[in-house]
PDB file of N, CA and C in Angstrom:
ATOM      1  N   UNK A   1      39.818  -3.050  16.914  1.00  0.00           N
ATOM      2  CA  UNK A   1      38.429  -2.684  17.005  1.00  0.00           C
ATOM      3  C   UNK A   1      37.561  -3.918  16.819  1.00  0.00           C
ATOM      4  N   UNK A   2      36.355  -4.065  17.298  1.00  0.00           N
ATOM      5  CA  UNK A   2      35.392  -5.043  17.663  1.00  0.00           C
ATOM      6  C   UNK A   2      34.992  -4.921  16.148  1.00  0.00           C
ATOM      7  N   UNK A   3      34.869  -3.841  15.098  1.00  0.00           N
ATOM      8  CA  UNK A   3      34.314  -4.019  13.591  1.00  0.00           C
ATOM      9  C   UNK A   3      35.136  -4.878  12.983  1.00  0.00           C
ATOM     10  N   UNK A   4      36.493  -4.128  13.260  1.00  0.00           N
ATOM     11  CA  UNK A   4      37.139  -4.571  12.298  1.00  0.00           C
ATOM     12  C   UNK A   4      37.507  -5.973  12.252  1.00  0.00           C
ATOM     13  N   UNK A   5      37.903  -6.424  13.496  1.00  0.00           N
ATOM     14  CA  UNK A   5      37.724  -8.135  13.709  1.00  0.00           C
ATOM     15  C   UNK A   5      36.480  -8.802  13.634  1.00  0.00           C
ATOM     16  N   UNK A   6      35.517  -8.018  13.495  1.00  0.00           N
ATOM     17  CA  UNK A   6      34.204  -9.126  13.196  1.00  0.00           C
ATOM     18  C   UNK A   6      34.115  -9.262  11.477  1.00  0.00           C
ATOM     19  N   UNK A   7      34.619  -8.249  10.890  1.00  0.00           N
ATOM     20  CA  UNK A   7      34.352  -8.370   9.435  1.00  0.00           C
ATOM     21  C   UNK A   7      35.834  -9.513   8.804  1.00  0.00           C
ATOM     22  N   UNK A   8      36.911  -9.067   9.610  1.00  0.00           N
ATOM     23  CA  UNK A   8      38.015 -10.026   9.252  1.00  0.00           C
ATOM     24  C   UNK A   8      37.434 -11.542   8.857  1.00  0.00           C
ATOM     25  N   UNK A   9      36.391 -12.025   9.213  1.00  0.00           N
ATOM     26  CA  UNK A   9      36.061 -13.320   8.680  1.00  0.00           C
ATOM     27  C   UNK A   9      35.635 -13.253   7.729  1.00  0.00           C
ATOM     28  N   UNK A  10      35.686 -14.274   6.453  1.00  0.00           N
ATOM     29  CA  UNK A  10      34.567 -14.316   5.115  1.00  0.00           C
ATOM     30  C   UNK A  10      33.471 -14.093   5.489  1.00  0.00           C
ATOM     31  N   UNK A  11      32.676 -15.184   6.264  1.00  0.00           N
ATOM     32  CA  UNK A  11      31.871 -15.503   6.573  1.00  0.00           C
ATOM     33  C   UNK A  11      31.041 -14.036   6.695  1.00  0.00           C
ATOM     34  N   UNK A  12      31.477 -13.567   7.632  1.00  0.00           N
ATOM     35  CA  UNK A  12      30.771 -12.416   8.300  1.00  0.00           C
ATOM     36  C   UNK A  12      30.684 -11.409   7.192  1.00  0.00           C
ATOM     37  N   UNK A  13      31.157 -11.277   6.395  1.00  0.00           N
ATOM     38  CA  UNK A  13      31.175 -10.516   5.507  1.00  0.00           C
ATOM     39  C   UNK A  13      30.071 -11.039   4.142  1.00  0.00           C
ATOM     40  N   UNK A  14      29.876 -12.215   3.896  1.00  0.00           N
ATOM     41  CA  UNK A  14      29.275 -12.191   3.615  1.00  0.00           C
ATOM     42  C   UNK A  14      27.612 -12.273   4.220  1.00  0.00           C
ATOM     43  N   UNK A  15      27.927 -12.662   4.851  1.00  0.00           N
ATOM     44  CA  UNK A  15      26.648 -11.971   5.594  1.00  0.00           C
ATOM     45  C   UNK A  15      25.974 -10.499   5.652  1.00  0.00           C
ATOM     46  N   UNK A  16      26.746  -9.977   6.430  1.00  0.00           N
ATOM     47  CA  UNK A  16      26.724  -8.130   5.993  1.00  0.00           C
ATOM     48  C   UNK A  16      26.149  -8.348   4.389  1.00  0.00           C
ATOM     49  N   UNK A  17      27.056  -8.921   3.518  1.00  0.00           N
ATOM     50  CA  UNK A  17      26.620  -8.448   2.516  1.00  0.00           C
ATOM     51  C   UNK A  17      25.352  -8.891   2.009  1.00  0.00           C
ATOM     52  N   UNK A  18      24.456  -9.930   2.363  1.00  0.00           N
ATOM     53  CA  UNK A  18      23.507 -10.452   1.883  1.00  0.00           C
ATOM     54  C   UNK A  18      22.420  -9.679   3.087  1.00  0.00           C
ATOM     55  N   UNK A  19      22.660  -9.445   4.249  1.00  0.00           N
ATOM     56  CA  UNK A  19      21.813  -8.233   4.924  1.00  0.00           C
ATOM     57  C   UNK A  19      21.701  -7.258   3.787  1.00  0.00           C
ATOM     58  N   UNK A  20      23.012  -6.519   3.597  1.00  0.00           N
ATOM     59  CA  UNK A  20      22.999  -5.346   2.739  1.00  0.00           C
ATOM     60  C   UNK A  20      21.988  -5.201   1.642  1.00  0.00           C
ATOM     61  N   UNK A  21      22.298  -6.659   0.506  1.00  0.00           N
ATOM     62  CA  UNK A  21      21.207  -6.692  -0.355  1.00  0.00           C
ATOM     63  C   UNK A  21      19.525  -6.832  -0.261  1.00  0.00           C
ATOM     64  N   UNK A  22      19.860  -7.415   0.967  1.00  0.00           N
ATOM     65  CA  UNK A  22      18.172  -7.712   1.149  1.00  0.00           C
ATOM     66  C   UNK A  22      17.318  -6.154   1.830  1.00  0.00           C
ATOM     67  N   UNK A  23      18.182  -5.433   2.713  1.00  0.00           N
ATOM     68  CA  UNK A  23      17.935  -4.089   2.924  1.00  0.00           C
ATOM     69  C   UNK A  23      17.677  -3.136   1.833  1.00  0.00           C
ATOM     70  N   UNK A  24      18.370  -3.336   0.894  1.00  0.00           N
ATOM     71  CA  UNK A  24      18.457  -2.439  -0.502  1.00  0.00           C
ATOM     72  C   UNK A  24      17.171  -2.776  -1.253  1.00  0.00           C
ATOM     73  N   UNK A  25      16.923  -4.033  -1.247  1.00  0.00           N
ATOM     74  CA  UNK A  25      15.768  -4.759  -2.282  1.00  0.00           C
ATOM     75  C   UNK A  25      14.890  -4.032  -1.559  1.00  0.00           C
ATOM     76  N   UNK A  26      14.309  -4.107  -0.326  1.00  0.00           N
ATOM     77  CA  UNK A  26      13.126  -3.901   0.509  1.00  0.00           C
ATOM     78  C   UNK A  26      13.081  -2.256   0.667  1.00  0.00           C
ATOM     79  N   UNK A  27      14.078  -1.557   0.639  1.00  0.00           N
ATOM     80  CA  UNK A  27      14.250   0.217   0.426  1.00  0.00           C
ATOM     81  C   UNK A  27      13.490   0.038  -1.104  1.00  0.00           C
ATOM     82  N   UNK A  28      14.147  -0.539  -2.220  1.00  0.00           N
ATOM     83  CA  UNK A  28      13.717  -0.124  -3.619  1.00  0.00           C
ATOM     84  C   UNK A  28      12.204  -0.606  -3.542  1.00  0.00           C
ATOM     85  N   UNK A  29      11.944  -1.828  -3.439  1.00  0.00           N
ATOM     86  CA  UNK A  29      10.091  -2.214  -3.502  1.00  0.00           C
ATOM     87  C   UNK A  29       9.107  -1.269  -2.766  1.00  0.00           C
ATOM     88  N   UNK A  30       9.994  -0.500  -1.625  1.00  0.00           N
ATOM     89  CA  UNK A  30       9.232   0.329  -0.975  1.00  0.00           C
ATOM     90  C   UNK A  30       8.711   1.785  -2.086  1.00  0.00           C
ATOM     91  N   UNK A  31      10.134   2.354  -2.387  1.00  0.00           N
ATOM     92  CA  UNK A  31      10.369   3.089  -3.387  1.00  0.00           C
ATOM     93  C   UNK A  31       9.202   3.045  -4.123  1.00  0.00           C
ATOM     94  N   UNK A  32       9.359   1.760  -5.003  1.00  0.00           N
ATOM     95  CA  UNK A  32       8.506   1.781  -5.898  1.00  0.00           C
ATOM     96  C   UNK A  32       7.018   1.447  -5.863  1.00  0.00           C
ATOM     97  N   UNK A  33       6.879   1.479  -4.509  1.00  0.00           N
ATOM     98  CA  UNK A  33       5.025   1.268  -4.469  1.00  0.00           C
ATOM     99  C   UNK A  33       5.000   2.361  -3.878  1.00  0.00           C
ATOM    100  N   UNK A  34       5.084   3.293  -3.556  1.00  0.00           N
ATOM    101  CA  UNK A  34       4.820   4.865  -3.512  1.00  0.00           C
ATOM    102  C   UNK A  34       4.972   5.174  -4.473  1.00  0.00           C
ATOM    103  N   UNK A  35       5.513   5.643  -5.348  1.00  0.00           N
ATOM    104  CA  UNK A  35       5.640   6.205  -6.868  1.00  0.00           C
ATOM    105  C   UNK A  35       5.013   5.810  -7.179  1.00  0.00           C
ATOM    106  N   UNK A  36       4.410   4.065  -7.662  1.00  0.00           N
ATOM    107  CA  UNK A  36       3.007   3.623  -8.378  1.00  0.00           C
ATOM    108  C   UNK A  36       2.091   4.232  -7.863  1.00  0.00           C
ATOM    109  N   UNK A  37       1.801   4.026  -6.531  1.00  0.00           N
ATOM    110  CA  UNK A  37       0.228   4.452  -5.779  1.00  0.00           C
ATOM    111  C   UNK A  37       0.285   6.099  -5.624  1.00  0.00           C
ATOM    112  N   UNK A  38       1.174   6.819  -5.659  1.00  0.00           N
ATOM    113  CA  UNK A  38       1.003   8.229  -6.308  1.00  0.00           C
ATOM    114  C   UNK A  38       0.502   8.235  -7.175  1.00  0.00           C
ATOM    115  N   UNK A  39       0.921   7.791  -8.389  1.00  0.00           N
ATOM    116  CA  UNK A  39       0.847   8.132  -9.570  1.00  0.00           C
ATOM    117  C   UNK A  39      -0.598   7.823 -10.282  1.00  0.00           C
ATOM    118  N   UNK A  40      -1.311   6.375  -9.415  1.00  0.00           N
ATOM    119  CA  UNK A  40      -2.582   6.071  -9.935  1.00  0.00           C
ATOM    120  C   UNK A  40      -3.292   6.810  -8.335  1.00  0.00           C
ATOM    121  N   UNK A  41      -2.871   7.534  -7.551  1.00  0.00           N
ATOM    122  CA  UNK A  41      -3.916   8.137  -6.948  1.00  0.00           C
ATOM    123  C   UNK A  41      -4.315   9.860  -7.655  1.00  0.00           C
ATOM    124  N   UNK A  42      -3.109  10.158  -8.195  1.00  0.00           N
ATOM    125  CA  UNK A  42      -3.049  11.161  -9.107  1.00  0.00           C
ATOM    126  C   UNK A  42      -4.293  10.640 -10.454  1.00  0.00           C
ATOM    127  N   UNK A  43      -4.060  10.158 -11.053  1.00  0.00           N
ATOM    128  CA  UNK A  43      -4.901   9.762 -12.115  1.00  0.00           C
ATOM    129  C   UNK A  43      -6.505   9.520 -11.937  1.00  0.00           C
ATOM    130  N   UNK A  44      -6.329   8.958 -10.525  1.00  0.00           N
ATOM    131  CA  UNK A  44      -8.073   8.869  -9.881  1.00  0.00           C
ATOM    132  C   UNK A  44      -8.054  10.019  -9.387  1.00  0.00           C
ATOM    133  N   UNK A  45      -8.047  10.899  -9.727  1.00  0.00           N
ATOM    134  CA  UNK A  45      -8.132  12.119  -9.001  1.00  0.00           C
ATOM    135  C   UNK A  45      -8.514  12.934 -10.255  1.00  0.00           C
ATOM    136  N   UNK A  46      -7.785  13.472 -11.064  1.00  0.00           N
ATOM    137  CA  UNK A  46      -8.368  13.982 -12.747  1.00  0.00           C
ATOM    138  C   UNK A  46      -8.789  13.042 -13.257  1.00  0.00           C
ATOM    139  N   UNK A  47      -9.268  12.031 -13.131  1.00  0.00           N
ATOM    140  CA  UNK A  47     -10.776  10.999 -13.317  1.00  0.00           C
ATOM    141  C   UNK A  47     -12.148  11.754 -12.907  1.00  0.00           C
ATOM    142  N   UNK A  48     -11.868  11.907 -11.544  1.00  0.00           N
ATOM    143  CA  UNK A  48     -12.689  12.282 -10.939  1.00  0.00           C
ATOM    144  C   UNK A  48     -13.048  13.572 -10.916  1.00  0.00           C
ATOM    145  N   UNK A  49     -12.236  14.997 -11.211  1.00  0.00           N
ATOM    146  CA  UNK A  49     -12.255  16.172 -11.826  1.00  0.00           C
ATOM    147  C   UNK A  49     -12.828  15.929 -12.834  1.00  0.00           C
ATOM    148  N   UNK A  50     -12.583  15.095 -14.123  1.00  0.00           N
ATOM    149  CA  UNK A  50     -12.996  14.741 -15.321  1.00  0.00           C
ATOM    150  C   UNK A  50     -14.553  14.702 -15.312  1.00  0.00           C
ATOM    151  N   UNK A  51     -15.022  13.862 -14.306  1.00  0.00           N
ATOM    152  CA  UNK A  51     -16.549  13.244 -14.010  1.00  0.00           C
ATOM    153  C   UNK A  51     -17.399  14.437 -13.612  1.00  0.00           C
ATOM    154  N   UNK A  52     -17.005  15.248 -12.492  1.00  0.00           N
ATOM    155  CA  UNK A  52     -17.790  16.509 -11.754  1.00  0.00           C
ATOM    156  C   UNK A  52     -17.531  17.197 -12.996  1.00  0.00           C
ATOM    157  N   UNK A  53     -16.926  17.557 -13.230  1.00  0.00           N
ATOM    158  CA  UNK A  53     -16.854  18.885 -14.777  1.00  0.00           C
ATOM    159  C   UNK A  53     -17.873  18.615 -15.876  1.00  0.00           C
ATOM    160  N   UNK A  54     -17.985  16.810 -16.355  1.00  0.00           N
ATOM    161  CA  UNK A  54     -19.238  16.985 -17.022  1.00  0.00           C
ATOM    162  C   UNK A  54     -20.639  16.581 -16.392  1.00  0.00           C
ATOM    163  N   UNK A  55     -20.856  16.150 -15.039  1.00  0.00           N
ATOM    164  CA  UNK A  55     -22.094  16.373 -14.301  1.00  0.00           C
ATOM    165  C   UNK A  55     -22.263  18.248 -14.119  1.00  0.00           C
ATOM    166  N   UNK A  56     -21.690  18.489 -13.525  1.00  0.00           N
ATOM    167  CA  UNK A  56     -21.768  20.357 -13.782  1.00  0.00           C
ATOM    168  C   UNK A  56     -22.046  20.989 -15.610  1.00  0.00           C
ATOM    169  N   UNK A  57     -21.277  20.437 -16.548  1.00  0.00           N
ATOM    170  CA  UNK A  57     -21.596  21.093 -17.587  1.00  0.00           C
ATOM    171  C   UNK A  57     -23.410  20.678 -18.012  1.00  0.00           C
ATOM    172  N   UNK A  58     -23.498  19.168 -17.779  1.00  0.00           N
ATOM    173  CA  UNK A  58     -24.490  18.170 -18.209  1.00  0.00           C
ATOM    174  C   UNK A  58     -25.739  19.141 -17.374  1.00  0.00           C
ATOM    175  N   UNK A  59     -25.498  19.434 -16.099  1.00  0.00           N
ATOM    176  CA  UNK A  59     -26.453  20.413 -15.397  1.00  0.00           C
ATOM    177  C   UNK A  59     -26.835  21.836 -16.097  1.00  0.00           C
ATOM    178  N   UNK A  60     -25.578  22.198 -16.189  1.00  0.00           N
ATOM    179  CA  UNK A  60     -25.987  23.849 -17.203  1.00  0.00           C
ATOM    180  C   UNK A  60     -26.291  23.792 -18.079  1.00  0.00           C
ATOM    181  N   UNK A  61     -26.409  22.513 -19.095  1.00  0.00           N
ATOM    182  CA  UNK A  61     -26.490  22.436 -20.515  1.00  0.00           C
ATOM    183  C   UNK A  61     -28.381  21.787 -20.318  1.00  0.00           C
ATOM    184  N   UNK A  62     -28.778  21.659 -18.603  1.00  0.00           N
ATOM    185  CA  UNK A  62     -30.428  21.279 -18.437  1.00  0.00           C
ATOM    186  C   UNK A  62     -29.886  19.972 -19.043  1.00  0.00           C
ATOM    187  N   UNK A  63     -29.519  18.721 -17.975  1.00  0.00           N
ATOM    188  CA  UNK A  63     -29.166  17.718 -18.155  1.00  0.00           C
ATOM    189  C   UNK A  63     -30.356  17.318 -16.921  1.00  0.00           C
ATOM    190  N   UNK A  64     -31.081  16.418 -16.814  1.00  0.00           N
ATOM    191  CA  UNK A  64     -31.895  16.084 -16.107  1.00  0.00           C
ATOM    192  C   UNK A  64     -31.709  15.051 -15.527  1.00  0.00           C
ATOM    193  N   UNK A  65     -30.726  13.648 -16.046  1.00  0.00           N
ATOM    194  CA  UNK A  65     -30.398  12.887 -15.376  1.00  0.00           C
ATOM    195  C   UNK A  65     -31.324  11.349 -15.418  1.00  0.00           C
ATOM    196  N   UNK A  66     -32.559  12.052 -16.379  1.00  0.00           N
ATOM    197  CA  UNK A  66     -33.090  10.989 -16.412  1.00  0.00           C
ATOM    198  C   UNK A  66     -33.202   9.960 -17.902  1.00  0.00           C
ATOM    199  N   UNK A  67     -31.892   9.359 -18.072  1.00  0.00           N
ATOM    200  CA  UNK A  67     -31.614   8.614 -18.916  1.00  0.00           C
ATOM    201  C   UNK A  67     -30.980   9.323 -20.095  1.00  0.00           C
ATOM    202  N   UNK A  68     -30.729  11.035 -19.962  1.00  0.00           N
ATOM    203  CA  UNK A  68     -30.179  11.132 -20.441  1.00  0.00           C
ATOM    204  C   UNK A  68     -28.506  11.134 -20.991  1.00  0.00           C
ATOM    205  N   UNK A  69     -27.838  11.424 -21.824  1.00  0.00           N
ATOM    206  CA  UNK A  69     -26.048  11.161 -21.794  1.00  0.00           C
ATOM    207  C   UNK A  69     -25.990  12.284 -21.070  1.00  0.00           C
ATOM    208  N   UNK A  70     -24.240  12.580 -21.085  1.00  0.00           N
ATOM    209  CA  UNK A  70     -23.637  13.500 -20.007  1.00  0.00           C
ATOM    210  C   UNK A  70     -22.538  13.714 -21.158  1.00  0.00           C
ATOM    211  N   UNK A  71     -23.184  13.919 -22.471  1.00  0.00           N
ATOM    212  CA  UNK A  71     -22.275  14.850 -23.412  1.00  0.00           C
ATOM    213  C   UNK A  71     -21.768  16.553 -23.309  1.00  0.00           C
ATOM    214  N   UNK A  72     -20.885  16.658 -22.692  1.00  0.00           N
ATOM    215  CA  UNK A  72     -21.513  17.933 -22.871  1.00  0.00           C
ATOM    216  C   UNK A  72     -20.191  18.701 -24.019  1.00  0.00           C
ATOM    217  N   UNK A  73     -20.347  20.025 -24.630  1.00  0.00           N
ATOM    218  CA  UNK A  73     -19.521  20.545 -25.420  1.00  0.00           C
ATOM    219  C   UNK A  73     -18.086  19.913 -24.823  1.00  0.00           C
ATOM    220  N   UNK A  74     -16.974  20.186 -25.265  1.00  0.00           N
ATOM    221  CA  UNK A  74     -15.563  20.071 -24.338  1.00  0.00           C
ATOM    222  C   UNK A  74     -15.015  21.468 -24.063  1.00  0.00           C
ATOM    223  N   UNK A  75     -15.626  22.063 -24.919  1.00  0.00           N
ATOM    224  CA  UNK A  75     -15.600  23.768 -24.703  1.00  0.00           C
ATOM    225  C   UNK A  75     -15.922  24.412 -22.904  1.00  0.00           C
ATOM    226  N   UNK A  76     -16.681  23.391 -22.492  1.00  0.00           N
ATOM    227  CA  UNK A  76     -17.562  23.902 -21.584  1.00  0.00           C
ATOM    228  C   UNK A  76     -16.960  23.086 -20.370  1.00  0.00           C
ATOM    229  N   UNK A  77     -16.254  21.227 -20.361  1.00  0.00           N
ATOM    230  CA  UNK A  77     -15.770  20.826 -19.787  1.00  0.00           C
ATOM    231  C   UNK A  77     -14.600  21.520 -19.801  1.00  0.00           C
ATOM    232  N   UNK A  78     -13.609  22.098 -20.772  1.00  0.00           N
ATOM    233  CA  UNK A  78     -12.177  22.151 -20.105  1.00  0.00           C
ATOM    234  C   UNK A  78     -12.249  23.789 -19.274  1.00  0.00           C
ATOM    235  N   UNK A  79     -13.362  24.884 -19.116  1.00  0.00           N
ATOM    236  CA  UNK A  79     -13.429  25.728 -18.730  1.00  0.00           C
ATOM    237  C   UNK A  79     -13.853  25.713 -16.965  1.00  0.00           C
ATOM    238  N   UNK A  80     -14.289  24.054 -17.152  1.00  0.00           N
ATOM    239  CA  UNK A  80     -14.629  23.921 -15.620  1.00  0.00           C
ATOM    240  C   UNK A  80     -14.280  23.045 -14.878  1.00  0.00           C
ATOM    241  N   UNK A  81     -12.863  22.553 -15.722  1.00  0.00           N
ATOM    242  CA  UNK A  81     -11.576  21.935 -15.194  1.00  0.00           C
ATOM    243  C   UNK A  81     -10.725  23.080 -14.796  1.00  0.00           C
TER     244      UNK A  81
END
């Protein structure tokens, strides 16, 4: 077979094998910048739930916006999370 005599050399074999690793490295870095950028697009995301929940409470609680804080109970934020 045309495999099996091409791998019969060192050479070629190591080759394959340093393809192999460099394929594997570039699968895992891939891997792992999806899982990061999930994970902080997840987080900017209940950031941002976080923010509208107390502009909405800050509104019902007659928050006017004009210089005032955006305290509002947490009673009132986690009900409108």
């Amino acid at each position: 077979m045309l495999i099996g005599r091409w791998l019969g050399s060192l050479v070629n074999r190591a080759v394959l094998l340093v393809v192999g690793v460099v394929v594997l490295t570039a699968l895992l870095v891939a891997l792992a910048g999806t899982l990061l950028s999930r994970s902080e697009l997840e987080q900017q995301a209940a950031n941002q739930v976080t923010t509208i929940a107390q502009l909405v409470a800050g509104e019902r609680d007659g928050f006017s916006g004009a210089g005032e804080s955006i305290d509002a109970p947490p009673d009132r934020i986690a009900a409108l999370v």
